[in-house]
Protein backbone atom coordinates (compact mmCIF):
# COMPACT_ATOMS: atom_id res chain seq x y z
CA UNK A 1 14.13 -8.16 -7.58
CA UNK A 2 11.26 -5.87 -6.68
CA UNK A 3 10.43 -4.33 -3.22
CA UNK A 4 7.62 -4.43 -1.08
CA UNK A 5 7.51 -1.29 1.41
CA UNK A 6 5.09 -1.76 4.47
CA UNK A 7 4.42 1.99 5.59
CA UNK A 8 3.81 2.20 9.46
CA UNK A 9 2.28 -0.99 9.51
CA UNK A 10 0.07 -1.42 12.22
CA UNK A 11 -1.68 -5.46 12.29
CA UNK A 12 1.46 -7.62 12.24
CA UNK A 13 -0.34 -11.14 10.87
CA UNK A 14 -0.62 -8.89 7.85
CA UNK A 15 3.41 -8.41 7.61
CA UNK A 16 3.61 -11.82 8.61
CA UNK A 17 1.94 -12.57 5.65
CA UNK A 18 3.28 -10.04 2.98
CA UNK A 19 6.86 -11.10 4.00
CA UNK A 20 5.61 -15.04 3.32
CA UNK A 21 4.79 -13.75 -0.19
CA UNK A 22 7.82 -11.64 -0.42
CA UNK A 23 9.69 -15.17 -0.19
CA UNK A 24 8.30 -17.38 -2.49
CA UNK A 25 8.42 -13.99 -5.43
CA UNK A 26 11.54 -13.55 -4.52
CA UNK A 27 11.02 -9.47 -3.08
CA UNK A 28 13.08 -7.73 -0.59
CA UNK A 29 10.43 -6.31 2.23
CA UNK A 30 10.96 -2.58 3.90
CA UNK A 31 9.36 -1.69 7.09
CA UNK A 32 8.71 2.09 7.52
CA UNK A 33 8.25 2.66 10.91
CA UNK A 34 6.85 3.81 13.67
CA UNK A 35 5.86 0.33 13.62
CA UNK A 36 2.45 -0.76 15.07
CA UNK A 37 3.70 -3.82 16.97
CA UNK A 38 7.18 -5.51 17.68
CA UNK A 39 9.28 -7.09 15.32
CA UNK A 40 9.64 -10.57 17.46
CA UNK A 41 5.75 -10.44 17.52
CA UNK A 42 4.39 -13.96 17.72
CA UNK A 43 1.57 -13.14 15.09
CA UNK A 44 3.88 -11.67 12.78
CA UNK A 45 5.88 -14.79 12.99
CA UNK A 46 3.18 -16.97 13.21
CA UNK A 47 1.89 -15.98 9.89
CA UNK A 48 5.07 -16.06 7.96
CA UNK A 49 5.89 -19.34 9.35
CA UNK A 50 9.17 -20.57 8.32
CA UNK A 51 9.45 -18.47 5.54
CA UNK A 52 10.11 -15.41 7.98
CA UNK A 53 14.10 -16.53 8.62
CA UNK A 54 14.40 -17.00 4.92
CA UNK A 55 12.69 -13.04 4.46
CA UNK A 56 15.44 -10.32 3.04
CA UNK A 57 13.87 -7.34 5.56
CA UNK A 58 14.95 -4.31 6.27
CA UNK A 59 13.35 -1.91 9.21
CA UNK A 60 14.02 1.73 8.84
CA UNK A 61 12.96 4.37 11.61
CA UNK A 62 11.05 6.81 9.46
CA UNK A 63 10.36 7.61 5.85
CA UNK A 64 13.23 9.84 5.22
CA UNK A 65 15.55 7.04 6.69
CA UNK A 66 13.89 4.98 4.15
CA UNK A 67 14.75 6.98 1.43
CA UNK A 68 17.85 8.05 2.44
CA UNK A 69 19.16 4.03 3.03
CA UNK A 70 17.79 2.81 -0.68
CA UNK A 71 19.45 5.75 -2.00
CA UNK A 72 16.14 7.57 -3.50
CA UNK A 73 16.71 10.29 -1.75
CA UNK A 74 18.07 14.16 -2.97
CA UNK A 75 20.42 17.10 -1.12
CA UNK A 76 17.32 18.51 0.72
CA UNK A 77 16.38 15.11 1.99
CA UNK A 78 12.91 15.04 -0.52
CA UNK A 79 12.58 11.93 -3.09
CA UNK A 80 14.78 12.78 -6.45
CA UNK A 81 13.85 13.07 -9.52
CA UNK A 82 15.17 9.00 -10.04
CA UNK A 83 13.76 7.85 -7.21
CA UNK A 84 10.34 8.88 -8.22
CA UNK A 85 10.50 6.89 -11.11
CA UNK A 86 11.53 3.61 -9.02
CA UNK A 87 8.45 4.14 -6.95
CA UNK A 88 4.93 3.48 -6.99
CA UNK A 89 2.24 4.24 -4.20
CA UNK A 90 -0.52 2.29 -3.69
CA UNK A 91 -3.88 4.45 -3.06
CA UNK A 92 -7.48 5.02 -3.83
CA UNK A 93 -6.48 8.47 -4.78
CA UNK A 94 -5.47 7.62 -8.15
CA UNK A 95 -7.16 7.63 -11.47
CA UNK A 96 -3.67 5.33 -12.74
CA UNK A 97 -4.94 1.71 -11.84
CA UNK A 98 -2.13 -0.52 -11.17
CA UNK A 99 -2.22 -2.79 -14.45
CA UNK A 100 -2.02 0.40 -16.16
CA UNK A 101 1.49 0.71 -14.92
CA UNK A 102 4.62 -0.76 -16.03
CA UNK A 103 7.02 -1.70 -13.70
CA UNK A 104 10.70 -2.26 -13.79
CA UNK A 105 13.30 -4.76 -11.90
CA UNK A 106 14.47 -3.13 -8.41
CA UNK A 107 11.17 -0.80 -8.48
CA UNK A 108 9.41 -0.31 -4.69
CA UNK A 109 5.45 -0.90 -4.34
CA UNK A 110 4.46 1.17 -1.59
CA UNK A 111 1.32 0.29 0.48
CA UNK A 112 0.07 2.47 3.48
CA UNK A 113 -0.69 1.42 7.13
CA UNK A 114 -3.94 -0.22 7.73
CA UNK A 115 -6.22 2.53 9.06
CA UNK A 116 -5.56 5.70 6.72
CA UNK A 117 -3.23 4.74 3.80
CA UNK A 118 -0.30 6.48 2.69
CA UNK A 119 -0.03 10.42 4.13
CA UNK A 120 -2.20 12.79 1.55
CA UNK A 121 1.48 14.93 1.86
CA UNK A 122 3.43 12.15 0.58
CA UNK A 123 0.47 11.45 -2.16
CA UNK A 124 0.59 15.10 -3.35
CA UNK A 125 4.11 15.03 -3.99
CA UNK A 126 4.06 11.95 -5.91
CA UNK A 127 0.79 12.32 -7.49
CA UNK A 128 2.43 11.07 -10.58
CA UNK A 129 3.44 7.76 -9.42
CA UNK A 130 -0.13 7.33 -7.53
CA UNK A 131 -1.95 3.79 -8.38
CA UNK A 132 -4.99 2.30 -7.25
CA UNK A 133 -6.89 -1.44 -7.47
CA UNK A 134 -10.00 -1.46 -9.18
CA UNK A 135 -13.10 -2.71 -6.76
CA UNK A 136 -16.36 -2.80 -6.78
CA UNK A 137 -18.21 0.06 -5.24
CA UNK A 138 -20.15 -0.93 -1.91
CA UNK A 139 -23.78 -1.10 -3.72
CA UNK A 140 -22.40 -3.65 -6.05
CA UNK A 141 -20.22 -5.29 -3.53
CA UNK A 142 -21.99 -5.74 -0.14
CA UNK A 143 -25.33 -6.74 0.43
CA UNK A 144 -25.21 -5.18 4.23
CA UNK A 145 -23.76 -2.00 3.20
CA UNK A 146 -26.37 -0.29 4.97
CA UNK A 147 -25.85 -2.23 8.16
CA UNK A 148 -21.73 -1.72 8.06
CA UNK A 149 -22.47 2.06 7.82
CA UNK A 150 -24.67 2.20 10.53
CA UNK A 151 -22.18 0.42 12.14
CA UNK A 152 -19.13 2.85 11.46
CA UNK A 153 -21.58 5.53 12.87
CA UNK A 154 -22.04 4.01 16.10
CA UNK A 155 -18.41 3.34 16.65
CA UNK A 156 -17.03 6.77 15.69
CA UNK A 157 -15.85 6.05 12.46
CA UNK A 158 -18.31 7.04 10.33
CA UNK A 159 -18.94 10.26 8.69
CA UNK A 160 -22.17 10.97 6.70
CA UNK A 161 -21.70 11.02 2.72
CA UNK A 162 -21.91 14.82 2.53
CA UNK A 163 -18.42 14.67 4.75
CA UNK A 164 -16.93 12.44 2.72
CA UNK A 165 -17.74 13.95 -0.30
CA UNK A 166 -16.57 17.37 0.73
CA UNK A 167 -13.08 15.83 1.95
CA UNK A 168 -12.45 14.33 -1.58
CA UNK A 169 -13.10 17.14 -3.12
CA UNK A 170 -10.54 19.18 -1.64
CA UNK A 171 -7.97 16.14 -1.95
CA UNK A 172 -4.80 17.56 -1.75
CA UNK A 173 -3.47 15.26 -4.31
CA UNK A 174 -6.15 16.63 -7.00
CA UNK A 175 -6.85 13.21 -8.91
CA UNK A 176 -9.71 11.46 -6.68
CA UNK A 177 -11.64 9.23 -8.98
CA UNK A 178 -14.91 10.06 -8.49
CA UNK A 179 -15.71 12.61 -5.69
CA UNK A 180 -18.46 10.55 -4.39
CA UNK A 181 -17.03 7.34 -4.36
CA UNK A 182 -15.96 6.28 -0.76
CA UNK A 183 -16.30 2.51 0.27
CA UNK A 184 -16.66 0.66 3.46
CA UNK A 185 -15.71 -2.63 1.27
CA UNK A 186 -11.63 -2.91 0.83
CA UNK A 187 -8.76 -5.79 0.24
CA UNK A 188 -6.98 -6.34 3.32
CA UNK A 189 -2.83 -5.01 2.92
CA UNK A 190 -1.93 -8.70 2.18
CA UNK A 191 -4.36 -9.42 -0.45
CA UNK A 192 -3.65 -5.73 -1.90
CA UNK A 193 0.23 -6.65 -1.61
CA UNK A 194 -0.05 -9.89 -3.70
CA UNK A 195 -2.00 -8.49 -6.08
CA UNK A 196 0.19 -5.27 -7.25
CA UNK A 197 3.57 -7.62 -6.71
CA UNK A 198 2.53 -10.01 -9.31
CA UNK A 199 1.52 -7.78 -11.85
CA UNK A 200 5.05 -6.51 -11.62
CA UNK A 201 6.49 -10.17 -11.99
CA UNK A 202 4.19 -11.21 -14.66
CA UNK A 203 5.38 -8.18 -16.69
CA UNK A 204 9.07 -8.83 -15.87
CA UNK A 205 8.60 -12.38 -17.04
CA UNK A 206 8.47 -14.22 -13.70
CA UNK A 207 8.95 -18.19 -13.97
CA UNK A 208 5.73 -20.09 -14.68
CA UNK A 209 3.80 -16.66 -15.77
CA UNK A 210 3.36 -14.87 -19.57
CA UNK A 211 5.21 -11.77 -19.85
């Protein structure tokens, strides 16, 4: 049985939605918190429909009470040696892409909250066990690129390509792609989820799928 582990998730029709998928592959789904919304929210529900009182889930109140409960955790308190090999992190800060990896039974796929990913400290320790989804860059992708970063700019959230390019190349983690690829375009956490999860069934012969 594999694991899905939600880290700070913060939009809960996503969870909702992972933990729907968790069900029908058969996956156990962790909740890192803080948590962006309540457990008993109606959305969260509401998107898992029935399948949410059939969900194996599991909330834990930080990271290190994550890895401390699923036993992947060493003396200081930092991820072992074995647990690092049972986990993989789900970034764009990663030259591994995930079909390049090979998963095993009771491994944890790791995805970061919605609005900045997995922590760039917890990335740097695990560089190793880094993976990323291939995707088309913006200019291939969207044909109102321009108009979404214009966008980004008026709400705040934009930065101009000479500050992005300068942040990822002083990525702590020290295996960005390409330096000058950042994207507006991205899978939502549920499609991202599905994807990466099935991978690892299909090469752990799932029913119905070639090994």
């Amino acid at each position: 049985m594999f694991n899905v582990v939600l880290f700070e998730p913060e939009i809960p029709s996503n969870t909702g939605a992972i933990g729907r998928t968790c069900v029908v592959a058969g996956a156990r789904l962790h909740l890192v918190g803080p948590l962006g919304f309540d457990i008993d929210d109606h959305k969260l529900k509401r998107a898992g429909l029935a399948y949410w009182e059939s969900l194996d889930v599991t909330v834990y109140r930080d990271w290190a009470d994550f890895l401390e409960r699923c036993g992947l955790a060493d003396e200081s308190g930092r991820v072992s040696e074995a647990g690092a090999a049972r986990l993989h992190l789900l970034t764009k800060k990663a030259r591994l892409t995930y079909a390049q990896a090979s998963y095993a039974d009771e491994d944890y796929l790791v995805f970061g909250k919605e609005s900045a990913g997995l922590p760039e400290e917890l990335l740097a320790e695990l560089a190793e066990r880094c993976e990323r989804i291939p995707m088309l860059p913006d200019a291939s992708a969207l044909d109102n690129r321009e108009e979404w970063a214009a966008r980004a700019d008026e709400l705040g959230g934009g930065a101009s390509t000479l500050e992005h390019t300068a942040l990822m190349q002083r990525d702590i983690c020290g295996n960005f792609v390409d330096p000058d690829d950042w994207r507006i375009s991205a899978l939502n956490l549920a499609n991202a989820a599905s994807i990466v999860l099935y991978e690892a069934l299909r090469q752990n012969g799932f029913p119905g799928m070639d090994a």
